[in-house]
PDB file of N, CA and C in Angstrom:
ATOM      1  N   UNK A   1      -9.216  -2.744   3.024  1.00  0.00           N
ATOM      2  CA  UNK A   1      -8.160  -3.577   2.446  1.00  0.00           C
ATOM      3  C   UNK A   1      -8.601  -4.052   1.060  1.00  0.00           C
ATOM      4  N   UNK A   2      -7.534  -3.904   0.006  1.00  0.00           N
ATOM      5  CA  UNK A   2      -7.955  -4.725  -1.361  1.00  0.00           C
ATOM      6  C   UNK A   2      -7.336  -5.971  -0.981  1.00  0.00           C
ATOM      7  N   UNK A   3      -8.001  -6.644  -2.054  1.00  0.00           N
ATOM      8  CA  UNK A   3      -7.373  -8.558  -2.140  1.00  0.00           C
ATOM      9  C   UNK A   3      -8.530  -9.178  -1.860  1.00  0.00           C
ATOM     10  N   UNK A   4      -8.621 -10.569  -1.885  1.00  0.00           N
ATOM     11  CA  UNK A   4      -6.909 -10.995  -1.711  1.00  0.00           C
ATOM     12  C   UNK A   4      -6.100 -11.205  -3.451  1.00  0.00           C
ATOM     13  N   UNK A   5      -5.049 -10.985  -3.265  1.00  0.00           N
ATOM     14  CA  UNK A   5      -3.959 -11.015  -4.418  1.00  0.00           C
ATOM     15  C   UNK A   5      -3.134 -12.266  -3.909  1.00  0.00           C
ATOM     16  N   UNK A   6      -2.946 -13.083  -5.351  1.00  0.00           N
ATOM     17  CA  UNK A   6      -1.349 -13.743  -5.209  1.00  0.00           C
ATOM     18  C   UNK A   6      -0.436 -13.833  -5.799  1.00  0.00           C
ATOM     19  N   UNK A   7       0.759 -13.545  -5.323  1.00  0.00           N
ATOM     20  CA  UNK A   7       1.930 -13.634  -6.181  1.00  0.00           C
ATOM     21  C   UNK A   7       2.826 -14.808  -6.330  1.00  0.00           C
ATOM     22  N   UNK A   8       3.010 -14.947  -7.428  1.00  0.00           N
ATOM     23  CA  UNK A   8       3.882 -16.561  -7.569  1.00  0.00           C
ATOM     24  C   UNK A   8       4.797 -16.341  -7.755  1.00  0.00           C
ATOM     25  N   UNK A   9       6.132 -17.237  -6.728  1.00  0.00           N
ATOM     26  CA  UNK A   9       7.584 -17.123  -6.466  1.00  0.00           C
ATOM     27  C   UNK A   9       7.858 -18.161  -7.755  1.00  0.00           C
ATOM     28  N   UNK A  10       9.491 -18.370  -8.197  1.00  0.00           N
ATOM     29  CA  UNK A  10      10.456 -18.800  -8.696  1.00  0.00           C
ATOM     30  C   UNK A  10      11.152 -19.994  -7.567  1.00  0.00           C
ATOM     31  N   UNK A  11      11.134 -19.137  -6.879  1.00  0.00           N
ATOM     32  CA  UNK A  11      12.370 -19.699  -5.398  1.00  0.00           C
ATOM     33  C   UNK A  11      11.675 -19.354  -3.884  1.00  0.00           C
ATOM     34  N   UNK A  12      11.909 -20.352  -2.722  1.00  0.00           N
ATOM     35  CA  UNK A  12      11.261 -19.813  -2.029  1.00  0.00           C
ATOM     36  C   UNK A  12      12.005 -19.036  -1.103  1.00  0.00           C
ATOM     37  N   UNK A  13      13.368 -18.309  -1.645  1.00  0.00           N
ATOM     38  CA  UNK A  13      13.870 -17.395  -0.946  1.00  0.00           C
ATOM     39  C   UNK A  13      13.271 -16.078  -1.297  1.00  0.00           C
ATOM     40  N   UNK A  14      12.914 -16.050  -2.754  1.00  0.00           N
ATOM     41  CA  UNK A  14      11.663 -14.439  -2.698  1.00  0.00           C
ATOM     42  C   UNK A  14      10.591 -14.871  -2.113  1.00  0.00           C
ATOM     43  N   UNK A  15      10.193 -15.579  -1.735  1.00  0.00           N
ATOM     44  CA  UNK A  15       8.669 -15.896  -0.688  1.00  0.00           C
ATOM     45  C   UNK A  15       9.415 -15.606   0.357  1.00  0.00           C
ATOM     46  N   UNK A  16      10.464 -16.142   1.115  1.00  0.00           N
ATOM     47  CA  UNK A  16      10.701 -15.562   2.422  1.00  0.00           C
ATOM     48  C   UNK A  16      11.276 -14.199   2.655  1.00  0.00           C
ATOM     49  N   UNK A  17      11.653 -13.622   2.042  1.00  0.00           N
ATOM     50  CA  UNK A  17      11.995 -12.271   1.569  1.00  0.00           C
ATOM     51  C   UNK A  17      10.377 -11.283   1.766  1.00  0.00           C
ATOM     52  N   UNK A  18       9.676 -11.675   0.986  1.00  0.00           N
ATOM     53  CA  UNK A  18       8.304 -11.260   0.902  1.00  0.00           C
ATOM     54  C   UNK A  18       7.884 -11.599   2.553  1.00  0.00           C
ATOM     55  N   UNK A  19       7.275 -12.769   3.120  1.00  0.00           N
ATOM     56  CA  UNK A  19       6.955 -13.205   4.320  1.00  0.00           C
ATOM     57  C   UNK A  19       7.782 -11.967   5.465  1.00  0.00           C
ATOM     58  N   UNK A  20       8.856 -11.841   5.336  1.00  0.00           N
ATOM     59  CA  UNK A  20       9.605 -11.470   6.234  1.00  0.00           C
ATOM     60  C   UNK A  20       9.473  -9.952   6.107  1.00  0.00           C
ATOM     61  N   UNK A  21       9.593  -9.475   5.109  1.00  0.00           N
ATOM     62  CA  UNK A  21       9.542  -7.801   5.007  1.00  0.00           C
ATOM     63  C   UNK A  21       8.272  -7.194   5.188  1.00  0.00           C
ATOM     64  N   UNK A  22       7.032  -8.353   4.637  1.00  0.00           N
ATOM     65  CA  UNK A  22       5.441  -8.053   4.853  1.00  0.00           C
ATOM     66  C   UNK A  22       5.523  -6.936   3.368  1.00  0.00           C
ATOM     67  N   UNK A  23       6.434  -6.728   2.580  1.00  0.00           N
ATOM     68  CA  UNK A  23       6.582  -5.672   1.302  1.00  0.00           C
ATOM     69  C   UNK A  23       6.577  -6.878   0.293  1.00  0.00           C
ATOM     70  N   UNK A  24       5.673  -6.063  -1.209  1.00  0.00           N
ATOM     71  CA  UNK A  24       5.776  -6.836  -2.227  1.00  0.00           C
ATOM     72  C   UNK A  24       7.044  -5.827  -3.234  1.00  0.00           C
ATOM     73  N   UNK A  25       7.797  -6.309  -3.866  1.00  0.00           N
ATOM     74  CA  UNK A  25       8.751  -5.697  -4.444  1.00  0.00           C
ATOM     75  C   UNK A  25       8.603  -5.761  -6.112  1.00  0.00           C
ATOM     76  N   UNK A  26       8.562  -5.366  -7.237  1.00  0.00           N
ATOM     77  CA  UNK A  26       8.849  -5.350  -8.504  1.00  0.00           C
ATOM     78  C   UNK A  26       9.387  -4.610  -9.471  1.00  0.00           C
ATOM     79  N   UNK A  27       9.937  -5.119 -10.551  1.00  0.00           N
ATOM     80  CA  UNK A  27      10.800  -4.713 -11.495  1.00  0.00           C
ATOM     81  C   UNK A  27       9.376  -3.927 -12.720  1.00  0.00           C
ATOM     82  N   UNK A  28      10.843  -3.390 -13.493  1.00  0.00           N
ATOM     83  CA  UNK A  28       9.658  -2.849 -14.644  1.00  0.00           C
ATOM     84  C   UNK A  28       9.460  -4.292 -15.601  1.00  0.00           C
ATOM     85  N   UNK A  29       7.701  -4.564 -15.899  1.00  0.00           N
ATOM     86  CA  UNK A  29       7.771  -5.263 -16.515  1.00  0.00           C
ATOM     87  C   UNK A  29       8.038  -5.782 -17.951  1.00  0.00           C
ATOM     88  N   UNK A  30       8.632  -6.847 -18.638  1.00  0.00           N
ATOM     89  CA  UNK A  30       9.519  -6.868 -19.702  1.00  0.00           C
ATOM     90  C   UNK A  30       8.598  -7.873 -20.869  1.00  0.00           C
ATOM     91  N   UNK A  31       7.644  -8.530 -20.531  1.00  0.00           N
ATOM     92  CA  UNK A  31       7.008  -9.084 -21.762  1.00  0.00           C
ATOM     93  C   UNK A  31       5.966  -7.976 -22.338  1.00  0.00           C
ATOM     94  N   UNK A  32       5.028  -8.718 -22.472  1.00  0.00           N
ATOM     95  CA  UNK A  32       3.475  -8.490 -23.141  1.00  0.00           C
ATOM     96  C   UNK A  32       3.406  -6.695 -22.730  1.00  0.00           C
ATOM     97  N   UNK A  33       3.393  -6.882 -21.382  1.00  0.00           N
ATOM     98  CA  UNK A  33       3.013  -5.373 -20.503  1.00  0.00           C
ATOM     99  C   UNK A  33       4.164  -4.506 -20.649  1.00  0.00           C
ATOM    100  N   UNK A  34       5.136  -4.696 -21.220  1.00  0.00           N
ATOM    101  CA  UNK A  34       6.356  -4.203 -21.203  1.00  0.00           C
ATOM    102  C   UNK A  34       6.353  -2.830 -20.924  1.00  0.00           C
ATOM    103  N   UNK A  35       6.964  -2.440 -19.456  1.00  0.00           N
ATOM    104  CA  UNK A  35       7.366  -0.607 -19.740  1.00  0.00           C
ATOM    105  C   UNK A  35       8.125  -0.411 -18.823  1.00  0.00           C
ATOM    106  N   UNK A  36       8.660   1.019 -18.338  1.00  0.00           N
ATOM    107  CA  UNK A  36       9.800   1.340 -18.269  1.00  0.00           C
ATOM    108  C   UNK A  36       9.680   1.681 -16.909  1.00  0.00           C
ATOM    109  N   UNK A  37       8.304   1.682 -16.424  1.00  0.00           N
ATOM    110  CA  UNK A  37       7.930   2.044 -14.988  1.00  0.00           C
ATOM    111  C   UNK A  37       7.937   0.498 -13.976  1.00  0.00           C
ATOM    112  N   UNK A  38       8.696   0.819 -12.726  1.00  0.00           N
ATOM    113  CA  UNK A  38       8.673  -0.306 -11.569  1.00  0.00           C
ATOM    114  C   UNK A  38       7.070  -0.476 -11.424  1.00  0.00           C
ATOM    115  N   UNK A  39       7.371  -1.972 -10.998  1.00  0.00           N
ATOM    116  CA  UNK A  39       5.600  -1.965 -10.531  1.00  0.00           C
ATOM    117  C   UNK A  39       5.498  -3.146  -9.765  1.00  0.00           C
ATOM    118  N   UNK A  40       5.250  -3.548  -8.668  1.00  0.00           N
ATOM    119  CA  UNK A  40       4.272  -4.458  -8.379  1.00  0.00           C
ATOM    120  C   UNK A  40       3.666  -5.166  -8.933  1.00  0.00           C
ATOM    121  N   UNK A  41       3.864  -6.586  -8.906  1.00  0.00           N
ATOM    122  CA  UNK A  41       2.891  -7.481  -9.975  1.00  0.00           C
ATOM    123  C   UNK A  41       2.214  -8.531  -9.465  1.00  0.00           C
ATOM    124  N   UNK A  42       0.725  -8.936  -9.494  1.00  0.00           N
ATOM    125  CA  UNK A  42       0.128 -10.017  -9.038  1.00  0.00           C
ATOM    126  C   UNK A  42      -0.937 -10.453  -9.425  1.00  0.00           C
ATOM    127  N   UNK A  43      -1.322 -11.252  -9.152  1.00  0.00           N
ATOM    128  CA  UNK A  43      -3.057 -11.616  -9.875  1.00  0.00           C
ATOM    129  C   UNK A  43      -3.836 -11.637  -8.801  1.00  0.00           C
ATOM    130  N   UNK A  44      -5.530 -11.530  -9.600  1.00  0.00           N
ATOM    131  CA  UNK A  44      -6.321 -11.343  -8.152  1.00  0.00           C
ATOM    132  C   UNK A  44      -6.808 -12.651  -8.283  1.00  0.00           C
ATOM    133  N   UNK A  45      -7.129 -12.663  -7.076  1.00  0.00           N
ATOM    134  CA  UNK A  45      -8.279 -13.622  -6.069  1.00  0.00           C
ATOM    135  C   UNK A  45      -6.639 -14.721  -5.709  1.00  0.00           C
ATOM    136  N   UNK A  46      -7.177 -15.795  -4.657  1.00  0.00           N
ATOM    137  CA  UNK A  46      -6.529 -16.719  -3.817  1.00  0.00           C
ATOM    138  C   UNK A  46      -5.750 -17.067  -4.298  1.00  0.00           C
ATOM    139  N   UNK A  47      -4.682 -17.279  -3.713  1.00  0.00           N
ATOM    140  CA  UNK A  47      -3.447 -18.487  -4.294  1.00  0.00           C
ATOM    141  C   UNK A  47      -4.239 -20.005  -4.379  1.00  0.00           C
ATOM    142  N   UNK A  48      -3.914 -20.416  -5.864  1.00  0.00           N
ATOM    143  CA  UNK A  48      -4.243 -21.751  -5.676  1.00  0.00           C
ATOM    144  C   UNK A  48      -4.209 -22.870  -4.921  1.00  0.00           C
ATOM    145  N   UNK A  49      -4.311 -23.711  -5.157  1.00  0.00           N
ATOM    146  CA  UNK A  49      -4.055 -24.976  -3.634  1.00  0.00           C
ATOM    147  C   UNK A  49      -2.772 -25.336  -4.418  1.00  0.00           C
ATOM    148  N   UNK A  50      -2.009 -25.887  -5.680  1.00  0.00           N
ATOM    149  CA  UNK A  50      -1.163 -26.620  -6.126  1.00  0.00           C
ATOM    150  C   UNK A  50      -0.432 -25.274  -6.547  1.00  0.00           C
ATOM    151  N   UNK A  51       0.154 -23.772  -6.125  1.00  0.00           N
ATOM    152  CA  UNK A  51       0.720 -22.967  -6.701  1.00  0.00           C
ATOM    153  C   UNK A  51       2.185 -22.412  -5.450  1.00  0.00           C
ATOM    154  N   UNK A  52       2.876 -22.173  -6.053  1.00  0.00           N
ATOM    155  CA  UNK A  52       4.168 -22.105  -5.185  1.00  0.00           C
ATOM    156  C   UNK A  52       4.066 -20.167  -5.167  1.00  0.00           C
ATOM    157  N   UNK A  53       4.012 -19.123  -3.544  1.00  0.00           N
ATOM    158  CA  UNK A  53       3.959 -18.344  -3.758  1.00  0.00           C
ATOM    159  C   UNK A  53       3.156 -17.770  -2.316  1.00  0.00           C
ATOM    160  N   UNK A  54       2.749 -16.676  -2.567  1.00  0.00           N
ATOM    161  CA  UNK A  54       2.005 -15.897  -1.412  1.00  0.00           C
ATOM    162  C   UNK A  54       0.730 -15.603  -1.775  1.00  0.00           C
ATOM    163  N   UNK A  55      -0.326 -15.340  -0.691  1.00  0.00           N
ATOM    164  CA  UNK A  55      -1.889 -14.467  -0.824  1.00  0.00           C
ATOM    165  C   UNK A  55      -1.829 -13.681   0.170  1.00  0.00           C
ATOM    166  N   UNK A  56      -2.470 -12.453  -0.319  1.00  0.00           N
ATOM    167  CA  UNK A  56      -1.918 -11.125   0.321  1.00  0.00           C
ATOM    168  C   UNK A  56      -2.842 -10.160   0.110  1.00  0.00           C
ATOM    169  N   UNK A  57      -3.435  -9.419   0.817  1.00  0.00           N
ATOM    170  CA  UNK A  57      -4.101  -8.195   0.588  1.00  0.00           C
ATOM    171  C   UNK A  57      -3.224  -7.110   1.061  1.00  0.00           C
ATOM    172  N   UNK A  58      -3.772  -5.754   0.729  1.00  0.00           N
ATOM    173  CA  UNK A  58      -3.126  -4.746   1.071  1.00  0.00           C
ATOM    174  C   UNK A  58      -3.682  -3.322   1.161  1.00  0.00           C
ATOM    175  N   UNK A  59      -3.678  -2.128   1.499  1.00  0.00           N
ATOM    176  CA  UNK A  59      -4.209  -0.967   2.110  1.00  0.00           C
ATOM    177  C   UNK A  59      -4.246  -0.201   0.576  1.00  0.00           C
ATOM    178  N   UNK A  60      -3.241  -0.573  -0.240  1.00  0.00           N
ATOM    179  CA  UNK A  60      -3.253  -0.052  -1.431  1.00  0.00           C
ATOM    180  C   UNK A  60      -3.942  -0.834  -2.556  1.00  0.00           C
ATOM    181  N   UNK A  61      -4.920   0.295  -3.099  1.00  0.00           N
ATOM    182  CA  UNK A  61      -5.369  -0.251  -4.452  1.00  0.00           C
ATOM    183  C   UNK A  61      -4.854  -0.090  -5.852  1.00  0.00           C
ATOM    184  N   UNK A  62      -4.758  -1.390  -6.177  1.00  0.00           N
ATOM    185  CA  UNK A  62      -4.210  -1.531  -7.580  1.00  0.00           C
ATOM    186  C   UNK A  62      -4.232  -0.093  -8.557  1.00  0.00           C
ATOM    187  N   UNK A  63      -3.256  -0.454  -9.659  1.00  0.00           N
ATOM    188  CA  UNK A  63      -3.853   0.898 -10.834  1.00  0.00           C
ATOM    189  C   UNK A  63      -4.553   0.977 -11.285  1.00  0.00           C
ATOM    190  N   UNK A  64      -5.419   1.906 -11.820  1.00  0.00           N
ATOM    191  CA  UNK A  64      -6.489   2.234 -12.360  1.00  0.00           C
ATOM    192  C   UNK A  64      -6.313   1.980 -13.961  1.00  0.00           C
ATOM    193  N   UNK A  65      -7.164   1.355 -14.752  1.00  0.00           N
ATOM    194  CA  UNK A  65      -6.538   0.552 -15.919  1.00  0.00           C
ATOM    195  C   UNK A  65      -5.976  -0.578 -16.109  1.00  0.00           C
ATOM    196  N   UNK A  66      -5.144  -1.280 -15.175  1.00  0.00           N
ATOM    197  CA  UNK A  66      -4.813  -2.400 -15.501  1.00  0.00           C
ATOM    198  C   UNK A  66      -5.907  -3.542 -15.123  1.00  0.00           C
ATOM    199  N   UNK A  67      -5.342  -4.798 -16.339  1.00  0.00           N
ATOM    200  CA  UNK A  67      -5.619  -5.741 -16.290  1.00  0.00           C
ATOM    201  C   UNK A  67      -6.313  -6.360 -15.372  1.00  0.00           C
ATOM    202  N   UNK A  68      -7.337  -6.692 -15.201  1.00  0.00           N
ATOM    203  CA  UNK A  68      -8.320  -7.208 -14.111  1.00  0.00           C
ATOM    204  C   UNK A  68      -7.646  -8.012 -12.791  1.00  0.00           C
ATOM    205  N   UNK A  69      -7.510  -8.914 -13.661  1.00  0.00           N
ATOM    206  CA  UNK A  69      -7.153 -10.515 -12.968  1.00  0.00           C
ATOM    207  C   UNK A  69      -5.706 -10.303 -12.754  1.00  0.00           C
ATOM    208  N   UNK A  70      -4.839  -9.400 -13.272  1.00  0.00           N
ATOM    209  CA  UNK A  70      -3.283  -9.160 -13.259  1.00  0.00           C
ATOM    210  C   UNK A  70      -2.999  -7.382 -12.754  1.00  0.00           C
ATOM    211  N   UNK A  71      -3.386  -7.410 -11.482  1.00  0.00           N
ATOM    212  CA  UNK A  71      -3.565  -5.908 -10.759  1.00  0.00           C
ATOM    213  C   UNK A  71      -1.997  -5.560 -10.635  1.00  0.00           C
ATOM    214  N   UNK A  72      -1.593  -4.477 -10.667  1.00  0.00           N
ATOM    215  CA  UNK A  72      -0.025  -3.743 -10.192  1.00  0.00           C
ATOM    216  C   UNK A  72      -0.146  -2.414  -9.832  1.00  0.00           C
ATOM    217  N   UNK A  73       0.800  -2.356  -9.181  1.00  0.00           N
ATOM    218  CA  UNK A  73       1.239  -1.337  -8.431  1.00  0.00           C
ATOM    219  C   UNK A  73       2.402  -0.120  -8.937  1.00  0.00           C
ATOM    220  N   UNK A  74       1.758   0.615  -9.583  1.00  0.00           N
ATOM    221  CA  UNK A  74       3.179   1.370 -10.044  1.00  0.00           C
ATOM    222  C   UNK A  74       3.436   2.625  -9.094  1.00  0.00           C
ATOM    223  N   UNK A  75       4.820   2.903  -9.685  1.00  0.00           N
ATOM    224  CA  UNK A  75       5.923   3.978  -9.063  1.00  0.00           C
ATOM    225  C   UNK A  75       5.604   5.229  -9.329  1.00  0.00           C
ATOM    226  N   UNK A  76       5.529   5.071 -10.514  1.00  0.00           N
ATOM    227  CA  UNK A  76       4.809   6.416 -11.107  1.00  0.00           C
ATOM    228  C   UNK A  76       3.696   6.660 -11.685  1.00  0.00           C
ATOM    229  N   UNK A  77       2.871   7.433 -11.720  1.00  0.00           N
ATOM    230  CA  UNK A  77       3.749   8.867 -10.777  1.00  0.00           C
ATOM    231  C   UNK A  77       3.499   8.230  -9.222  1.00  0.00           C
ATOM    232  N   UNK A  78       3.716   9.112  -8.326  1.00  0.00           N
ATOM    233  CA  UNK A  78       3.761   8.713  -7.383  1.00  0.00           C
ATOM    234  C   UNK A  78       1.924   8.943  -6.949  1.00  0.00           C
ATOM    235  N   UNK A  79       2.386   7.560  -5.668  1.00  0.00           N
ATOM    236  CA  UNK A  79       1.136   7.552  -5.085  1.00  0.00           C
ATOM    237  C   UNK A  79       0.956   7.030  -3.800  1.00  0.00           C
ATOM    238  N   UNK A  80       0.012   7.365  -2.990  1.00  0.00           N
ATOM    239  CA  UNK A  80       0.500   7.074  -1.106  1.00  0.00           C
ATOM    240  C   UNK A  80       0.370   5.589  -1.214  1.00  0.00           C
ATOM    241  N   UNK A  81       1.538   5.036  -0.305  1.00  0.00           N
ATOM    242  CA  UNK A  81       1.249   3.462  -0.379  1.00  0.00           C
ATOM    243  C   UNK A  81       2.396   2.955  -1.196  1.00  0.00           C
ATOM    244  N   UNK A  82       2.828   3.861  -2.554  1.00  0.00           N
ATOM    245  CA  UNK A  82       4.009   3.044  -3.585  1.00  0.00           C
ATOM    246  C   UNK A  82       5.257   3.972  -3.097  1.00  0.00           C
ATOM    247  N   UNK A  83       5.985   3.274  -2.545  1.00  0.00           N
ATOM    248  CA  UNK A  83       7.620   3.232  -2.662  1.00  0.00           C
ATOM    249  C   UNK A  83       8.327   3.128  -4.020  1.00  0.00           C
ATOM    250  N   UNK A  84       9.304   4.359  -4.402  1.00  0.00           N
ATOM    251  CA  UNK A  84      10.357   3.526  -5.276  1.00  0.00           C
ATOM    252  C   UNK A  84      11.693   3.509  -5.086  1.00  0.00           C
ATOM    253  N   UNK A  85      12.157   2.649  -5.095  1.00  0.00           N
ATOM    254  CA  UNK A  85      13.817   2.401  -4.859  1.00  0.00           C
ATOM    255  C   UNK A  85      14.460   2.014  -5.711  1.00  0.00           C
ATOM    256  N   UNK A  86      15.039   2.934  -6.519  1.00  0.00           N
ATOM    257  CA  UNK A  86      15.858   2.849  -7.750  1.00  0.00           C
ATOM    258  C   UNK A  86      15.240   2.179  -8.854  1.00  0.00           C
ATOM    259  N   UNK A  87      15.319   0.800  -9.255  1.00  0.00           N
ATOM    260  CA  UNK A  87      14.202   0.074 -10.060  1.00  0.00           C
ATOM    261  C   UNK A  87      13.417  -0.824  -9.551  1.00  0.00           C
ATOM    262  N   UNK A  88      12.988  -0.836  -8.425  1.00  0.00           N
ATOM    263  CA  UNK A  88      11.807  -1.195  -7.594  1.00  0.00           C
ATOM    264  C   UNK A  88      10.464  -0.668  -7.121  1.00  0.00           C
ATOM    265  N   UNK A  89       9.447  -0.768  -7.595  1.00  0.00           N
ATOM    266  CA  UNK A  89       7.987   0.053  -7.085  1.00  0.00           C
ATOM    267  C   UNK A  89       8.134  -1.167  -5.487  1.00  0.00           C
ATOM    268  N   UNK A  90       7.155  -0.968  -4.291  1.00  0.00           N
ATOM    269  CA  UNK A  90       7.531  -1.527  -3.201  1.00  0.00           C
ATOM    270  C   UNK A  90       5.909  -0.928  -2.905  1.00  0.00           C
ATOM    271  N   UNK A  91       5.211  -2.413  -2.403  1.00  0.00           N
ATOM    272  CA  UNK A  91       4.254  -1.923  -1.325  1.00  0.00           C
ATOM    273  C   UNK A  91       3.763  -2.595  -0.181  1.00  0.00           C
ATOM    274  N   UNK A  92       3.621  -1.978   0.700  1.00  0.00           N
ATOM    275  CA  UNK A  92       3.345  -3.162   2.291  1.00  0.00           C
ATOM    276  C   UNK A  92       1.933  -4.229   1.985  1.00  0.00           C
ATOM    277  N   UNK A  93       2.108  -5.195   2.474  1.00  0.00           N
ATOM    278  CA  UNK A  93       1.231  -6.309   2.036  1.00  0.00           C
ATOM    279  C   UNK A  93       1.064  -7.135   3.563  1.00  0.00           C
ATOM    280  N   UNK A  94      -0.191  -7.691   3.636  1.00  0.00           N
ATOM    281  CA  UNK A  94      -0.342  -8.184   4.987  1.00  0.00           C
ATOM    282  C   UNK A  94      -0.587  -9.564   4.287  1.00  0.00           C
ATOM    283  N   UNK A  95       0.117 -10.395   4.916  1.00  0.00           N
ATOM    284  CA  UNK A  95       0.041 -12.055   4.076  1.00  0.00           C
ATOM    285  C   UNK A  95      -1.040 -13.057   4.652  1.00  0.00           C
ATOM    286  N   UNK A  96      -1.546 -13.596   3.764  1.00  0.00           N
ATOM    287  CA  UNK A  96      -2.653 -14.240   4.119  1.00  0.00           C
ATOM    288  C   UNK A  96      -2.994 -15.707   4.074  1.00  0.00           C
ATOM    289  N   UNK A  97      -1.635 -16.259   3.000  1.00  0.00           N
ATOM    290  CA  UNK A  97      -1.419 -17.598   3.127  1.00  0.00           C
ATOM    291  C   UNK A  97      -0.335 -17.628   2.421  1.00  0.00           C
ATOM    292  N   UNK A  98       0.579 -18.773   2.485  1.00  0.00           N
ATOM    293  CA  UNK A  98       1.792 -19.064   1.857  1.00  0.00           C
ATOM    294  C   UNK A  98       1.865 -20.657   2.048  1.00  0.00           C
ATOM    295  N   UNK A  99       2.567 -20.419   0.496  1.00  0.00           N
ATOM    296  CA  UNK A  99       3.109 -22.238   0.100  1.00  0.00           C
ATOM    297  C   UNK A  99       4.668 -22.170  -0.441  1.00  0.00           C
ATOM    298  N   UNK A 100       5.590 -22.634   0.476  1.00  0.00           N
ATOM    299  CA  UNK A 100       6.923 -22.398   0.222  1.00  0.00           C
ATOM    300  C   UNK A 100       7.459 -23.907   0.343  1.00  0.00           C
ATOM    301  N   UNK A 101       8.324 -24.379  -0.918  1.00  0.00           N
ATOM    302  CA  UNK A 101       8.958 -25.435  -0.789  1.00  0.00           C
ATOM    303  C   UNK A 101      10.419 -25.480  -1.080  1.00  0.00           C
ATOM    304  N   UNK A 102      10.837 -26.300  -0.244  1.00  0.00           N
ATOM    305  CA  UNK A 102      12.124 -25.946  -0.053  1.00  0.00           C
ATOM    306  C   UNK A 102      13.182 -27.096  -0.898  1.00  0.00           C
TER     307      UNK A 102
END
């Protein structure tokens, strides 16, 4: 297993979305990293104690090249473990702690 990884929600209906499917889901990313490929996005090591979001390891290892501390998962090309669904890269995640406020 890699991780642990955490990903930080907006809302805690994508945390229960996440919780519930046990899948991490992402868009292509649009700032700094900007590109045209879906990906999975998270940072490594624990979810903080004061951070709204999930900690998660998973069977799949990050891409090769990216960002240390900011690991992802891309679509392409393909690879065992990454799902893509239209503009979604998708990968199974076993959850390891969660902070959801409602």
């Amino acid at each position: 297993m890699y991780g642990p990884f955490h990903h930080l929600v907006d809302s805690p209906e994508v945390a229960r979305q996440i919780i519930a499917s046990n899948e991490l889901w992402g868009k292509s990313p649009r700032n700094i990293f900007q590109s045209d490929i879906p990906k999975g996005k998270a940072y490594a090591g624990p979810l903080p104690p004061d951070a709204i979001g999930i900690e998660f390891e998973t069977e799949v290892p990050p891409d090769n090249g990216c960002v240390p501390t900011k690991p992802t998962w891309s679509a392409k090309p393909r690879r065992r473990g990454i799902e893509c669904h239209g503009e979604y890269a998708k990968i199974k995640v076993n959850i390891l702690k969660q902070t959801v406020i409602d």
